[in-house]
Protein backbone atom coordinates (compact mmCIF):
# COMPACT_ATOMS: atom_id res chain seq x y z
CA UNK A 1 96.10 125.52 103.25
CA UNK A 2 93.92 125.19 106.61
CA UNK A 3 94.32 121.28 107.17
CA UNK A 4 97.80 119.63 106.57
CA UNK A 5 98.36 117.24 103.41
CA UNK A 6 96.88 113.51 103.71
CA UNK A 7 94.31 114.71 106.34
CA UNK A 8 91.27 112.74 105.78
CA UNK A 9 88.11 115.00 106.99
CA UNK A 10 85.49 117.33 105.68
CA UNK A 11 88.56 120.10 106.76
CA UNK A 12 90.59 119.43 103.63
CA UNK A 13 87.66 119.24 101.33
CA UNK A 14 88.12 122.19 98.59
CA UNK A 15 85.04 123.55 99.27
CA UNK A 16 85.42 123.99 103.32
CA UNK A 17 84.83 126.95 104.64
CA UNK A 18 86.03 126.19 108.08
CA UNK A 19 89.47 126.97 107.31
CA UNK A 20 90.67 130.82 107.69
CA UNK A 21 90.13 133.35 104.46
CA UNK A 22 93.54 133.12 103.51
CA UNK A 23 93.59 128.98 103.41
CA UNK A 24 90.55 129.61 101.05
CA UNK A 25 92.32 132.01 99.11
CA UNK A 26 95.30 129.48 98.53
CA UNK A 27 93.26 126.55 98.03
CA UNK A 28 91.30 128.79 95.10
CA UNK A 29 94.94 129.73 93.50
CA UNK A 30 95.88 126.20 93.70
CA UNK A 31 92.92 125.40 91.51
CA UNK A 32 92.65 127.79 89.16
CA UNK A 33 96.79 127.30 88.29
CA UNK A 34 96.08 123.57 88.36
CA UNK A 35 92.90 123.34 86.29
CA UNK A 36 95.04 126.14 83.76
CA UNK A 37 97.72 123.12 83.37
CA UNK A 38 94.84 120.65 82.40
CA UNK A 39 94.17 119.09 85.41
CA UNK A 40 90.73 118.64 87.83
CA UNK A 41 90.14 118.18 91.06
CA UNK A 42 89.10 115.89 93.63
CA UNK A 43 86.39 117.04 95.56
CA UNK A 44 87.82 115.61 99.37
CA UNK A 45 91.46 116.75 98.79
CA UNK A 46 92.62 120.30 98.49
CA UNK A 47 95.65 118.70 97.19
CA UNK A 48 94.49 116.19 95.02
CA UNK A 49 94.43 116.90 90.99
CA UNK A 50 94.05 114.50 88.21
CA UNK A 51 95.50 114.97 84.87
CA UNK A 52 92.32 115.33 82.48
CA UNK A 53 94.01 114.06 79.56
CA UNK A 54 95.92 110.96 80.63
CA UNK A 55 97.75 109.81 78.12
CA UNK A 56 98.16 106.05 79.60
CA UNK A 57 94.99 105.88 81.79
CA UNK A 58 95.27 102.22 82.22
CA UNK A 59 98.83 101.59 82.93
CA UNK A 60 100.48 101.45 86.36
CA UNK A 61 103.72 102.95 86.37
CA UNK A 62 106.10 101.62 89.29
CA UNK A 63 109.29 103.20 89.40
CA UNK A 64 111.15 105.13 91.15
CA UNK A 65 111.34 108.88 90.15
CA UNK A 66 115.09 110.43 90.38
C-alpha cells in the first residue's frame, strides 16, 4: 500500500503519488471495492473508510468485538 497502516504523513494520503505504481494500483482497488459496499473515504488515510449510511451516527459503541 506504499506507507504502512497508522502512518501519519502526506505518504498515506489516497491521492499520493510518491508511492510505487503498484501501491497506487491497490490503494485505487481498495476504493473502488469500498465505496461499492457504501462506504467513503478519508482523504489522509489510504485505509480509512466511513460507512455513508450510518445507521447510529451518534452513538458510541464500546465493546469488545469477539
Amino acid at each position: 500500500m506504499g506507507s504502512p497502516f497508522d502512518f501519519f504523513s502526506p505518504q498515506s494520503w489516497p491521492s499520493d503519488t510518491s508511492v510505487s505504481v503498484q501501491a497506487q494500483k491497490n490503494r485505487a482497488l481498495l476504493a473502488a471495492a469500498m465505496m461499492r459496499g457504501g462506504f467513503r473515504p478519508y482523504d489522509k488515510e489510504w485505509w480509512h473508510y466511513t460507512l455513508t449510511d450510518e445507521p447510529f451516527p451518534d452513538t458510541y459503541f464500546d465493546f469488545p468485538v469477539r
